[in-house]
Protein backbone atom coordinates (compact mmCIF):
# COMPACT_ATOMS: atom_id res chain seq x y z
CA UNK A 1 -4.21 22.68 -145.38
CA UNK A 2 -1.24 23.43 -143.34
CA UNK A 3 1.61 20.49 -142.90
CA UNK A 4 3.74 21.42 -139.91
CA UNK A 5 1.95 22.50 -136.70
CA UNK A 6 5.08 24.25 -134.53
CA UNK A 7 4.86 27.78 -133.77
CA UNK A 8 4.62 29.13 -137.24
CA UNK A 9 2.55 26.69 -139.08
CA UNK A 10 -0.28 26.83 -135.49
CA UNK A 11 -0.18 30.57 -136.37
CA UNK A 12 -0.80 30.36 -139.80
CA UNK A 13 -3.71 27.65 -139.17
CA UNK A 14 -5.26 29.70 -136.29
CA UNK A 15 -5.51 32.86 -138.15
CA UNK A 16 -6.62 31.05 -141.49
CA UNK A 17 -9.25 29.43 -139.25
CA UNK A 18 -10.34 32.51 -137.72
CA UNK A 19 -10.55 34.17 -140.82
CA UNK A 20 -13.40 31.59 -141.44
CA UNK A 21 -11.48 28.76 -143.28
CA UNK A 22 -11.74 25.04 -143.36
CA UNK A 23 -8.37 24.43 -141.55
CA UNK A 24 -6.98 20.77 -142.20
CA UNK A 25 -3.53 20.72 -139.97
CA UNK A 26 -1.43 17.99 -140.20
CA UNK A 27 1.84 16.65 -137.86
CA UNK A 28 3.14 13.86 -136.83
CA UNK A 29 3.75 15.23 -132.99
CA UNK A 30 0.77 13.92 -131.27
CA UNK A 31 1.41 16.36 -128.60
CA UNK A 32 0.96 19.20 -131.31
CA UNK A 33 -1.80 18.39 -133.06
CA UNK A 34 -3.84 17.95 -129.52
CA UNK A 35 -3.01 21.30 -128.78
CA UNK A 36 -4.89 22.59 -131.58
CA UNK A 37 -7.75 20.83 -131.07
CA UNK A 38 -10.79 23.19 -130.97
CA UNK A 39 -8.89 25.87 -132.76
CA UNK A 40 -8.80 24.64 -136.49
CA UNK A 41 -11.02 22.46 -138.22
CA UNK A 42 -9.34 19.21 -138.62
CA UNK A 43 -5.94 18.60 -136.31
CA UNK A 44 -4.44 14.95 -137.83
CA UNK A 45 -1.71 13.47 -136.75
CA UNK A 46 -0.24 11.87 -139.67
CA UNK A 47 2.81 11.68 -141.88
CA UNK A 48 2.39 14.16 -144.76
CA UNK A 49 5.56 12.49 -146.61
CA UNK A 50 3.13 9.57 -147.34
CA UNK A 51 0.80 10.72 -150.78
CA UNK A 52 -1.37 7.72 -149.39
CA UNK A 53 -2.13 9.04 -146.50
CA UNK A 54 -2.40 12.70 -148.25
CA UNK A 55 -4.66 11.23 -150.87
CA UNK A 56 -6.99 9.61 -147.83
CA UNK A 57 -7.32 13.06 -146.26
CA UNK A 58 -8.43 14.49 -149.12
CA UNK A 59 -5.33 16.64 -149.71
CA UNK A 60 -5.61 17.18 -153.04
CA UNK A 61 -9.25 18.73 -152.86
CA UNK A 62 -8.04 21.52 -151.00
CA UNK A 63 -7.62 25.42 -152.21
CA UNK A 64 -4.66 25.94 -151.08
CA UNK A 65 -1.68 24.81 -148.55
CA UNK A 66 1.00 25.92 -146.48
CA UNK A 67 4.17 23.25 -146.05
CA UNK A 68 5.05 25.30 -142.45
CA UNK A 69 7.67 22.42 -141.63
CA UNK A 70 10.89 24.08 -140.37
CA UNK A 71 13.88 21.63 -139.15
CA UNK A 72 12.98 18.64 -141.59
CA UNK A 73 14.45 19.91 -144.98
CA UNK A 74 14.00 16.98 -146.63
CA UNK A 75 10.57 16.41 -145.67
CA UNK A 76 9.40 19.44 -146.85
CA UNK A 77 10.79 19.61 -150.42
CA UNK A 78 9.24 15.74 -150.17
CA UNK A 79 5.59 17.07 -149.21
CA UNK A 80 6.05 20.13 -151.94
CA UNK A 81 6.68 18.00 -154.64
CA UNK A 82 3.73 15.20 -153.68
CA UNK A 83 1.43 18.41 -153.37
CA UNK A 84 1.98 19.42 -156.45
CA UNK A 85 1.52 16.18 -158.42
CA UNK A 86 -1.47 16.24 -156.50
CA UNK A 87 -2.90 19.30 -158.75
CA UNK A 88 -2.86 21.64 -155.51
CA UNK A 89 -3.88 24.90 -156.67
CA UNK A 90 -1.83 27.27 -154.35
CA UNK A 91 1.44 25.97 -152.32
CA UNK A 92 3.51 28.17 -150.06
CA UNK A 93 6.37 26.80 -148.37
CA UNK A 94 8.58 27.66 -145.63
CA UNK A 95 12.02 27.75 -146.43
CA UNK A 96 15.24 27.65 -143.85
CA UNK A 97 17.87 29.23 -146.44
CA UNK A 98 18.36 30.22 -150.30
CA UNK A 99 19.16 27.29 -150.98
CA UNK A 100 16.04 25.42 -149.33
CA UNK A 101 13.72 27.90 -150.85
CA UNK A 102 15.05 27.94 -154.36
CA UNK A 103 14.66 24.30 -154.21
CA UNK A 104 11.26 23.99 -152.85
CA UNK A 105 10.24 26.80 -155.88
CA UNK A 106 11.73 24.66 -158.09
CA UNK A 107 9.64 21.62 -157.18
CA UNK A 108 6.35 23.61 -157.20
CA UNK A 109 5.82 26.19 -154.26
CA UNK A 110 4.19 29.14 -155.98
CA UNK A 111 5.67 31.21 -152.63
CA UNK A 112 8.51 30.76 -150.82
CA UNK A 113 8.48 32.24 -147.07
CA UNK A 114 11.72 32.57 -144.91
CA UNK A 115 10.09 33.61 -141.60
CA UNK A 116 13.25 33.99 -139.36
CA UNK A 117 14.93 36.15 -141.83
CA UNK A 118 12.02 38.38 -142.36
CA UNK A 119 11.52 38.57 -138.27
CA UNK A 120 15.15 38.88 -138.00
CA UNK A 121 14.92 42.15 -140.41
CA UNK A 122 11.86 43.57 -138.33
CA UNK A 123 13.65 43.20 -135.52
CA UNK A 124 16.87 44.92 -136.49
CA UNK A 125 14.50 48.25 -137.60
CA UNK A 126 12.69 48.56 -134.93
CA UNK A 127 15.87 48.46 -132.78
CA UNK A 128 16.76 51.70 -134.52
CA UNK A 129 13.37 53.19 -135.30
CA UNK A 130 11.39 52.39 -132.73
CA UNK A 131 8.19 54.08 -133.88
CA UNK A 132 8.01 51.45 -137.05
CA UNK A 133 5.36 48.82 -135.73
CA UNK A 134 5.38 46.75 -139.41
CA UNK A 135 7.61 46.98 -142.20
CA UNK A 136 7.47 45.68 -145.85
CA UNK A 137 10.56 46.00 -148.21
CA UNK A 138 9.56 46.86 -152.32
CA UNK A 139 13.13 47.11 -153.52
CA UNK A 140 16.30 47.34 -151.70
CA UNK A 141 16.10 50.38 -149.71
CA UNK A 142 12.59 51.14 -150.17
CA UNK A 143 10.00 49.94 -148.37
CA UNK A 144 6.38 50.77 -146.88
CA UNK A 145 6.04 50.98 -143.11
CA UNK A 146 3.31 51.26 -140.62
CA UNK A 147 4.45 53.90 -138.07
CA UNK A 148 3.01 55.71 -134.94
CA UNK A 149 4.29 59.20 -135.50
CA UNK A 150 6.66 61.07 -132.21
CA UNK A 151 4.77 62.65 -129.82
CA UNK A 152 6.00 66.13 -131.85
CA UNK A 153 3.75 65.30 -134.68
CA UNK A 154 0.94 65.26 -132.16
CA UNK A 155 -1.42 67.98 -133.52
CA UNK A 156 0.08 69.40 -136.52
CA UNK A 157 -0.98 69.15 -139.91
CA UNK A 158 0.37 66.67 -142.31
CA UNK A 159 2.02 69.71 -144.00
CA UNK A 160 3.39 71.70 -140.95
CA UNK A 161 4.93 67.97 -140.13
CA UNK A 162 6.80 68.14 -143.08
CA UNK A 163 4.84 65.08 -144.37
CA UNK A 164 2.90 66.76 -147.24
CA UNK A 165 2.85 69.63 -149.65
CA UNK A 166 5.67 71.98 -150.84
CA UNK A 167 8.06 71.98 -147.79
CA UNK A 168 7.97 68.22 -147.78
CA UNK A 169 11.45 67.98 -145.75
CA UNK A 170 11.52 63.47 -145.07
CA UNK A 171 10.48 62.38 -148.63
CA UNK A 172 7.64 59.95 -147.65
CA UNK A 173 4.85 59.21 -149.43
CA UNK A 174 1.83 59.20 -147.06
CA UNK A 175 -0.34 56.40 -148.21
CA UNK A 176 -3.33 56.17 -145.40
CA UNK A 177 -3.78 57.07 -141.61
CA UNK A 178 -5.51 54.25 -139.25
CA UNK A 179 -7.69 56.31 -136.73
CA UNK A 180 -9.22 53.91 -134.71
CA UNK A 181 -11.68 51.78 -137.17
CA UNK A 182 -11.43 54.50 -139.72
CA UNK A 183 -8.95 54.57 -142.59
CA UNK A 184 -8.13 57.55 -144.69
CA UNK A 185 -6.77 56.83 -147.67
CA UNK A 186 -4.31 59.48 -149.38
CA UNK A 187 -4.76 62.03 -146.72
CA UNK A 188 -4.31 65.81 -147.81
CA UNK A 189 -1.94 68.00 -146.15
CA UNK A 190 -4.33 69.69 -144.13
CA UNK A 191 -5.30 66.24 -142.37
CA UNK A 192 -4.48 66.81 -139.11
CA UNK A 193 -2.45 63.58 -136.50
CA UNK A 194 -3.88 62.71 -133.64
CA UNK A 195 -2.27 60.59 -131.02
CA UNK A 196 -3.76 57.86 -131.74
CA UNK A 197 -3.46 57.66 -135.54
CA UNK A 198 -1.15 54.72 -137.25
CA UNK A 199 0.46 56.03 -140.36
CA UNK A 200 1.43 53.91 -143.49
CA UNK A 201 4.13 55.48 -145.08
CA UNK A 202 6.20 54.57 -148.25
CA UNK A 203 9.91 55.93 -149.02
CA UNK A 204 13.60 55.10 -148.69
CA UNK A 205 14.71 53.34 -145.51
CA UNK A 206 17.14 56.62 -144.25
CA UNK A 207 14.39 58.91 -144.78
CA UNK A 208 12.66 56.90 -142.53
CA UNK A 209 15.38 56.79 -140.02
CA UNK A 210 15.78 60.33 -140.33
CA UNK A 211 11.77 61.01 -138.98
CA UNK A 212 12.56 58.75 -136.16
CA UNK A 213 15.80 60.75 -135.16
């Protein structure tokens, strides 16, 4: 179930529906919820602040839902709390601020999302290192990133790249190479990168600068 059908919560119900999910998506913009007709399961407009009406759609027999509402603070921390009285399994909720999301994990959200601030954060590295297409932080400073290597790496060996073995010069844990359809996990240091290849690396964030510069 996902409550909140702007551009975040449509994304999250498209994908969960094309994943091969029951979809149940639920606003009170009529003009939304038309526009997903044919694209999720169930598109309802209907006021998901109501348990009635929650209880009617059968809310509280789904797996799992996703409170995607973004301006309406209120109503949010309002359909987290009614969810979770419900006895819904699984709740993740969007959250504008610290503040918002500490609240809504208080009330019951087993996962708080802030999508603007993790956008915002994408955003800023790839301004800087271009080559990162995805990036997940583990700890302050460290994180994993998918990167498409320079056109320099083209060719070499994970080792003669400096990616692998004893003269290891960026301190990056290669974890996996994308080739196309084919993943190798843990390459060795003889692998050799191809233009094509997507590499997920792990390590601090200035070593990761540094390969880009």
């Amino acid at each position: 179930m996902v409550i909140g059908l702007g551009r975040f919560g449509a994304r999250v119900a498209r994908t969960l529906y094309q994943m091969g999910h029951d979809v149940l998506g639920i606003d009170i913009n009529e003009h939304l919820v038309q526009g997903m007709v044919g694209q999720i399961t169930y598109p309802v407009k209907a006021d998901a602040t109501n348990e009635t009406v929650l209880r009617e759609l059968g809310a509280h027999r789904f797996d799992a839902a996703v409170v995607a509402i973004g301006s309406d603070v209120q109503a949010s921390i309002m359909c987290t709390v009614l969810l979770r009285s419900m006895g819904t399994p699984y709740i993740v909720a969007r959250a504008r601020d610290d503040l918002h999301g500490r609240t809504l994990a208080h009330v019951g959200a087993n996962r708080v999302v802030y999508p603007e601030q993790e956008m915002g954060e994408r955003v800023a590295r790839r301004l800087f290192t271009p080559d990162v297409v995805e990036y997940m932080e583990v700890a302050p400073g460290f994180g994993i990133s998918k990167v498409r290597l320079p056109q320099a790496f083209h060719g070499l060996t994970l080792k003669e790249a400096g990616l692998s073995g004893p003269r290891d010069k960026y301190g990056l844990a290669v974890l996996a190479i994308r080739r196309g359809k084919e993943v190798i996990l843990l390459p060795s240091e003889d692998e050799r990168i191809q233009p094509e290849d997507t590499v997920i690396l792990a390590g601090k964030d200035d070593r990761l600068e540094r390969l880009g510069e």
